[in-house]
Protein backbone atom coordinates (compact mmCIF):
# COMPACT_ATOMS: atom_id res chain seq x y z
CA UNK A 1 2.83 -35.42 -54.44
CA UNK A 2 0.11 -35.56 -52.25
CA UNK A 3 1.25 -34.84 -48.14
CA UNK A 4 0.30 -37.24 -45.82
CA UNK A 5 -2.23 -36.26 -42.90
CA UNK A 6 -0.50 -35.59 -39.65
CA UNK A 7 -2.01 -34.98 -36.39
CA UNK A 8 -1.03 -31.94 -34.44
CA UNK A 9 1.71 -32.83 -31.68
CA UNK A 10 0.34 -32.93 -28.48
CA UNK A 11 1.40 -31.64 -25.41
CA UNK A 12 2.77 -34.15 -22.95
CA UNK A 13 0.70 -34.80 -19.94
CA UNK A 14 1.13 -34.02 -16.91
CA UNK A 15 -0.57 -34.49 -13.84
CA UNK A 16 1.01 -31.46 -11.64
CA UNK A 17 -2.34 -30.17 -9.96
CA UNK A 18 -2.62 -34.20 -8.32
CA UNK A 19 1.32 -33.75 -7.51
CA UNK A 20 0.20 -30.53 -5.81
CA UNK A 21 -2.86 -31.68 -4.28
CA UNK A 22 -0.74 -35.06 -2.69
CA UNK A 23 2.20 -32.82 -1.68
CA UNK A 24 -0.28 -30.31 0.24
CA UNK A 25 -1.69 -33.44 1.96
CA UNK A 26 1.15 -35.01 2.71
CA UNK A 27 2.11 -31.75 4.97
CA UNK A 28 -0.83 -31.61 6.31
CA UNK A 29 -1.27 -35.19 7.23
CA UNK A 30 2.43 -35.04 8.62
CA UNK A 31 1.18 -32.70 10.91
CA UNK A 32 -1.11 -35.23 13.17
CA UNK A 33 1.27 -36.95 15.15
CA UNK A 34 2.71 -33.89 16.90
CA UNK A 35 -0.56 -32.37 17.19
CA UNK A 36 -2.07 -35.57 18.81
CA UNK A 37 1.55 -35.37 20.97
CA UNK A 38 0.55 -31.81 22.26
CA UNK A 39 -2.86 -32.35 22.99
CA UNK A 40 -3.07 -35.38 24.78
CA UNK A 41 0.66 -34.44 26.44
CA UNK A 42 1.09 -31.28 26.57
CA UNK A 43 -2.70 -30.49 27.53
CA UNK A 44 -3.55 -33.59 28.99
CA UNK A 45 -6.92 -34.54 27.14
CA UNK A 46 -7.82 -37.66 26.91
CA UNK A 47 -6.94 -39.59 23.00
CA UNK A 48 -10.62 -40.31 22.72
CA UNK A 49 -11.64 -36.85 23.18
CA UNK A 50 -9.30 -35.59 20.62
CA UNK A 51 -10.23 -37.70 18.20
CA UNK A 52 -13.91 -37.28 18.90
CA UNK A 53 -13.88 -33.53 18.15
CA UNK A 54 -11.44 -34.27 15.00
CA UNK A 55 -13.86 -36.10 13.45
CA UNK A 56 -17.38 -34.42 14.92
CA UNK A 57 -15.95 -30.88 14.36
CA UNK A 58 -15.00 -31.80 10.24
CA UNK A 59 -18.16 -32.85 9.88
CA UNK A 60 -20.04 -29.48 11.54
CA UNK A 61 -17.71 -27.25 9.13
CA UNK A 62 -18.66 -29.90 6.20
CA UNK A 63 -22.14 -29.82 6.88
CA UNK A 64 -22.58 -26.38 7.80
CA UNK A 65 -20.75 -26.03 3.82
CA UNK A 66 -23.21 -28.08 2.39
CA UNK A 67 -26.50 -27.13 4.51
CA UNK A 68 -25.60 -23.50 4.55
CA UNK A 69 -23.20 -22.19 2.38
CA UNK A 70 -23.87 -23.81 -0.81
CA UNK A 71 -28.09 -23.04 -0.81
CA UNK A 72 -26.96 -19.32 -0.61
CA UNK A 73 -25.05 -19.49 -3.07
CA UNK A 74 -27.86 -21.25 -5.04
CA UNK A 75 -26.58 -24.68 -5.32
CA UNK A 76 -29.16 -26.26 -3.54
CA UNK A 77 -29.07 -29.57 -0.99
CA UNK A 78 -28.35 -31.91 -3.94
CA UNK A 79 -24.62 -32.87 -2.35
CA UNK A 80 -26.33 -34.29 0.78
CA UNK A 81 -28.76 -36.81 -1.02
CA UNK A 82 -27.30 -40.27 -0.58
CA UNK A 83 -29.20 -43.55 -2.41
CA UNK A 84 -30.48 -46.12 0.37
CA UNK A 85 -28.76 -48.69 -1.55
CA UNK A 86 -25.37 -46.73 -0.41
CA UNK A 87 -25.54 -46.20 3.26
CA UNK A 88 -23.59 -49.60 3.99
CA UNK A 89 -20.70 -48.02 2.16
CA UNK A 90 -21.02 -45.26 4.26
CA UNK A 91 -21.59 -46.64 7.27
CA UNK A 92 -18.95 -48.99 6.60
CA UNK A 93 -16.28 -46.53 5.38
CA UNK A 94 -17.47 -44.05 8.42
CA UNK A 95 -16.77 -47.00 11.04
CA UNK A 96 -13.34 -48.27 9.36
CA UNK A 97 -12.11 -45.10 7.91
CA UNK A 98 -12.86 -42.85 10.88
CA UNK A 99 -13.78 -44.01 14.22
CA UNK A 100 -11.32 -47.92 13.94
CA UNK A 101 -8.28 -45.41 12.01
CA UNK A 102 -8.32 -42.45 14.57
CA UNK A 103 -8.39 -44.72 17.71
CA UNK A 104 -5.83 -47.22 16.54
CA UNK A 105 -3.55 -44.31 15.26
CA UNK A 106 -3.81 -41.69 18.39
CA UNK A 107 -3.24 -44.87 20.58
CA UNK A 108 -0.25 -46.26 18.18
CA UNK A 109 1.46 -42.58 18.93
CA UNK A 110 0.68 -42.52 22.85
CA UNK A 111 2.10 -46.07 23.00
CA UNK A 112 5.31 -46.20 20.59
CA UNK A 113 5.66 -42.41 20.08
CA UNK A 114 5.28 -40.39 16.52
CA UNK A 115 8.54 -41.67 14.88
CA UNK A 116 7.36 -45.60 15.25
CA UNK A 117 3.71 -44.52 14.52
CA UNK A 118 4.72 -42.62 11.38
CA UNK A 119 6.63 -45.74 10.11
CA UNK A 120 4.12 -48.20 10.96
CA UNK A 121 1.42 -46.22 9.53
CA UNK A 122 3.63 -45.70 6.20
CA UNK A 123 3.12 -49.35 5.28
CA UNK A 124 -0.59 -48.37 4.30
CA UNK A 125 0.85 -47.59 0.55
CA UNK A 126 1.85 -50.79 -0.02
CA UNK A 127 -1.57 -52.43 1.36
CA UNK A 128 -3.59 -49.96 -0.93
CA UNK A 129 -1.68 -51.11 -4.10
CA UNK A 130 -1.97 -54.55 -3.21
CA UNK A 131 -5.94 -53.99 -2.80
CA UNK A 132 -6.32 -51.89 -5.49
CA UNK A 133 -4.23 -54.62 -8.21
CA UNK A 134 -6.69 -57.46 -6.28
CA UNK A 135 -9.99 -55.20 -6.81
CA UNK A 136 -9.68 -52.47 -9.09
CA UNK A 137 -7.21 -53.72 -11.98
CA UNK A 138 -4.62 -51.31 -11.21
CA UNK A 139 -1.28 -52.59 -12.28
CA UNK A 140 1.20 -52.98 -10.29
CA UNK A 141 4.76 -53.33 -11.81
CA UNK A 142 8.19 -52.55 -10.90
CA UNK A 143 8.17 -48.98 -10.96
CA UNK A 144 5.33 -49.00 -7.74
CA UNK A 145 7.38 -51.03 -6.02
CA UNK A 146 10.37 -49.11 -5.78
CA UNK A 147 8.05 -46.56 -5.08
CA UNK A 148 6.44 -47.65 -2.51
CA UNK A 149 9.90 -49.32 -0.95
CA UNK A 150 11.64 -45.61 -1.43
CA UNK A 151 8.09 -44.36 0.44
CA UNK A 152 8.66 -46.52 3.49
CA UNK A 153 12.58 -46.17 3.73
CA UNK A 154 11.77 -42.31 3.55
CA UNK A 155 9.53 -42.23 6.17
CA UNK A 156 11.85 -44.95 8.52
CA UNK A 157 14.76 -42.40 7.95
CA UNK A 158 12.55 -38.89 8.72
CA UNK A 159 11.26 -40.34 11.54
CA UNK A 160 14.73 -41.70 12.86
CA UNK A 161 13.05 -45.06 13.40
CA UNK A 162 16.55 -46.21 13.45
CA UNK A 163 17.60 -43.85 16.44
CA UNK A 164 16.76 -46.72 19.24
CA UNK A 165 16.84 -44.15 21.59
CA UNK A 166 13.96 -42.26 19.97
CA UNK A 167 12.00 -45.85 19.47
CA UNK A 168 10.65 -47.22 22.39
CA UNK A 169 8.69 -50.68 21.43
CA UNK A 170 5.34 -52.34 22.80
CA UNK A 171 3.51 -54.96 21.48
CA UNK A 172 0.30 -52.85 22.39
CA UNK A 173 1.61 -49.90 20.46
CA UNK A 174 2.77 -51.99 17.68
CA UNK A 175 -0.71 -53.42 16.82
CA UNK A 176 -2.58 -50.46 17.07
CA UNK A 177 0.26 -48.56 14.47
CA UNK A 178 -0.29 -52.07 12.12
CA UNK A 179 -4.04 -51.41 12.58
CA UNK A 180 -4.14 -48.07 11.62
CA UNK A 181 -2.08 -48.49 8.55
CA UNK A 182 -4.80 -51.58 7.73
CA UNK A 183 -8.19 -49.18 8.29
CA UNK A 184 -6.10 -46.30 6.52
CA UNK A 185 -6.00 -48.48 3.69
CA UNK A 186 -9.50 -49.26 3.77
CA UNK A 187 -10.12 -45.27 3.92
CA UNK A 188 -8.47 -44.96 0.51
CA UNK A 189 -10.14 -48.08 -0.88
CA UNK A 190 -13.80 -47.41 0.55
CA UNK A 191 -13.00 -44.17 -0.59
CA UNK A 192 -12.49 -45.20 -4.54
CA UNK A 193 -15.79 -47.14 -4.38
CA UNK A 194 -17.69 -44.23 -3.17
CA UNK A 195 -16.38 -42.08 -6.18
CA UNK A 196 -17.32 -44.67 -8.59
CA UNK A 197 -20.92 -44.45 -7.33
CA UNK A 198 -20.88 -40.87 -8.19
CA UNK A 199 -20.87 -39.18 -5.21
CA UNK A 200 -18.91 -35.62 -5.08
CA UNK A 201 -15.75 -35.82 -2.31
CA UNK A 202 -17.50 -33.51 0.11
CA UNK A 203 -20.56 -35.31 0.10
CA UNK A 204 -18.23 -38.59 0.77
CA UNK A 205 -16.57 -36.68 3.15
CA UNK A 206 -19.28 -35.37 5.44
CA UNK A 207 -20.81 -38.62 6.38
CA UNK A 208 -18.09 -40.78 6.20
CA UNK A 209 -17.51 -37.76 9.14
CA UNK A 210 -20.27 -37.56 10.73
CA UNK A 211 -20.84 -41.60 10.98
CA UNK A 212 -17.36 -41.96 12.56
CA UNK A 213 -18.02 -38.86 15.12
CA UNK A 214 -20.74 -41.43 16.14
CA UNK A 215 -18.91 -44.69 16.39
CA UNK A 216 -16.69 -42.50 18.44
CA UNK A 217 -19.31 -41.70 20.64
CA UNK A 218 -20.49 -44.61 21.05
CA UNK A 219 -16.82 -45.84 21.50
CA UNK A 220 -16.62 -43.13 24.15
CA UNK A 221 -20.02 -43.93 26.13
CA UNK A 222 -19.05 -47.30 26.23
CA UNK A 223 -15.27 -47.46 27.73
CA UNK A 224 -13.84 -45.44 30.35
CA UNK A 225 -11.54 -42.39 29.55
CA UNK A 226 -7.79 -43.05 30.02
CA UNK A 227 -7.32 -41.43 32.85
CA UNK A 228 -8.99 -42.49 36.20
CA UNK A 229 -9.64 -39.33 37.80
CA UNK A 230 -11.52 -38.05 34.44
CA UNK A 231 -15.17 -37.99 34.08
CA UNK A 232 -16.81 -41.57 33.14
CA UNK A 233 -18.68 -41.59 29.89
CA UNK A 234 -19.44 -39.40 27.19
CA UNK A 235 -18.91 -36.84 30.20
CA UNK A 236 -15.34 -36.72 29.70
CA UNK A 237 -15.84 -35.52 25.62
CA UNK A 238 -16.14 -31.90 27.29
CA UNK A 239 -13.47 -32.43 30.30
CA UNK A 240 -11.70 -29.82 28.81
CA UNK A 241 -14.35 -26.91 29.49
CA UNK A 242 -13.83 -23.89 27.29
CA UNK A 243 -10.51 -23.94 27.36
CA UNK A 244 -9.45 -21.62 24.38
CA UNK A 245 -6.40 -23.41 23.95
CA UNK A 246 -7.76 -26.81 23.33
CA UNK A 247 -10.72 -25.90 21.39
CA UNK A 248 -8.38 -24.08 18.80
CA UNK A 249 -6.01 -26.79 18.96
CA UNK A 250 -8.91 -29.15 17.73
CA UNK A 251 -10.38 -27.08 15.09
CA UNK A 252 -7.38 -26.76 13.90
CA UNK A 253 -6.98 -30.35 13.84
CA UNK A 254 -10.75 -30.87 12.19
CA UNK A 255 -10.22 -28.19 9.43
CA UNK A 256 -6.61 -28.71 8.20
């Protein structure tokens, strides 16, 4: 009796080095709030300033990667060629992702604290999956939703959002958190659509960077620093001299 042909059992798949990769993010990305807390409290820079040198200090150790690094170790410039027909994306993801995000998120935790900002910020998961079911395909069933629901009732409870004495409400504060979870969103979409053109993440990365360091600077030249007794201008970028503290506060900030 001849045996029927069967295919070798395969091993079930598993996608632990994403889980990882999210889970390492996650930690690192929970880290911002109370950095942007005790540099713009406990130091007294201005929010603009931090989030200046965030983004203008990634892109240096990006580019400095890419320019320097990765020609001596005979890879070449190929990561930093970008296709003409491409720099709107980038531009575009640079100004939303970077320099509308940071400023709408530093403000959103100087104006309603970390715990609100967290929260606020935590609705970006849901605004992603709607985006991505609208433009990508990606489906978007019962499981995600509990997800996501379980994402944002996680975050309200670690923050103590419902510890009124830990929330303190402005409408101010309130848009900027809604903003940042809106240009967040845009971050992971514009982000998608740059990988589909082919471009490696660290290519992305750097000018998405390096084009929001700029919007920031131009944000910065253009509006007076928070606090009136700080230089006007682009001046007050530096207020901080070499102060070792701050500067290792902010690289810290740039590289993790």
């Amino acid at each position: 009796m001849k045996q029927a042909n069967r295919e070798p059992p395969t091993a079930p798949r598993t996608d632990l080095q994403g889980v990882a990769l999210v889970l390492t993010a996650a930690a690192l990305w929970g880290t911002l709030g109370t950095i942007y807390t005790w540099a713009t409290t406990g130091l007294g820079m201005d929010p603009l300033t931090v989030v200046f040198w965030r983004a203008a200090l990634a892109a240096l150790i990006l580019g400095f990667a890419l320019a320097v690094v990765r020609p001596l170790l005979g890879g070449g410039w190929a990561m930093l060629r970008v296709r003409r027909r491409d720099w709107p994306v980038f531009l575009a993801y640079g100004a939303l992702g970077v320099t509308a995000f940071y400023l709408l998120y530093i403000y959103a935790v100087v104006l309603v604290g970390v715990a609100v900002s967290v929260v606020l910020l935590y609705t970006a998961p849901v605004l992603v999956a709607l985006m991505s079911w609208r433009w990508f395909g990606e489906r978007f069933g019962p499981r995600k939703v509990a997800a996501l629901a379980l994402t944002v009732a996680g975050c309200a409870l670690v923050a103590r959002a419902y510890d009124l004495g830990v929330v303190s409400l402005n409408l101010a504060g309130i848009l900027c958190a809604f903003g940042s979870a809106f240009t967040y969103a845009l971050y992971s979409i514009l982000g998608k659509v740059s990988l589909r053109r082919g471009y490696p993440i660290a290519t992305m990365s750097f000018y998405v960077y390096a084009t929001g360091a700029l919007g920031l600077l131009a944000v910065a030249i253009l509006i007076p620093p928070s606090s009136p007794q700080g230089p006007g201008g682009a001046a007050h970028l530096v207020s901080m001299g070499a102060d070792p503290v701050a500067w290792g506060l902010l690289l810290l900030l740039a590289f993790f």
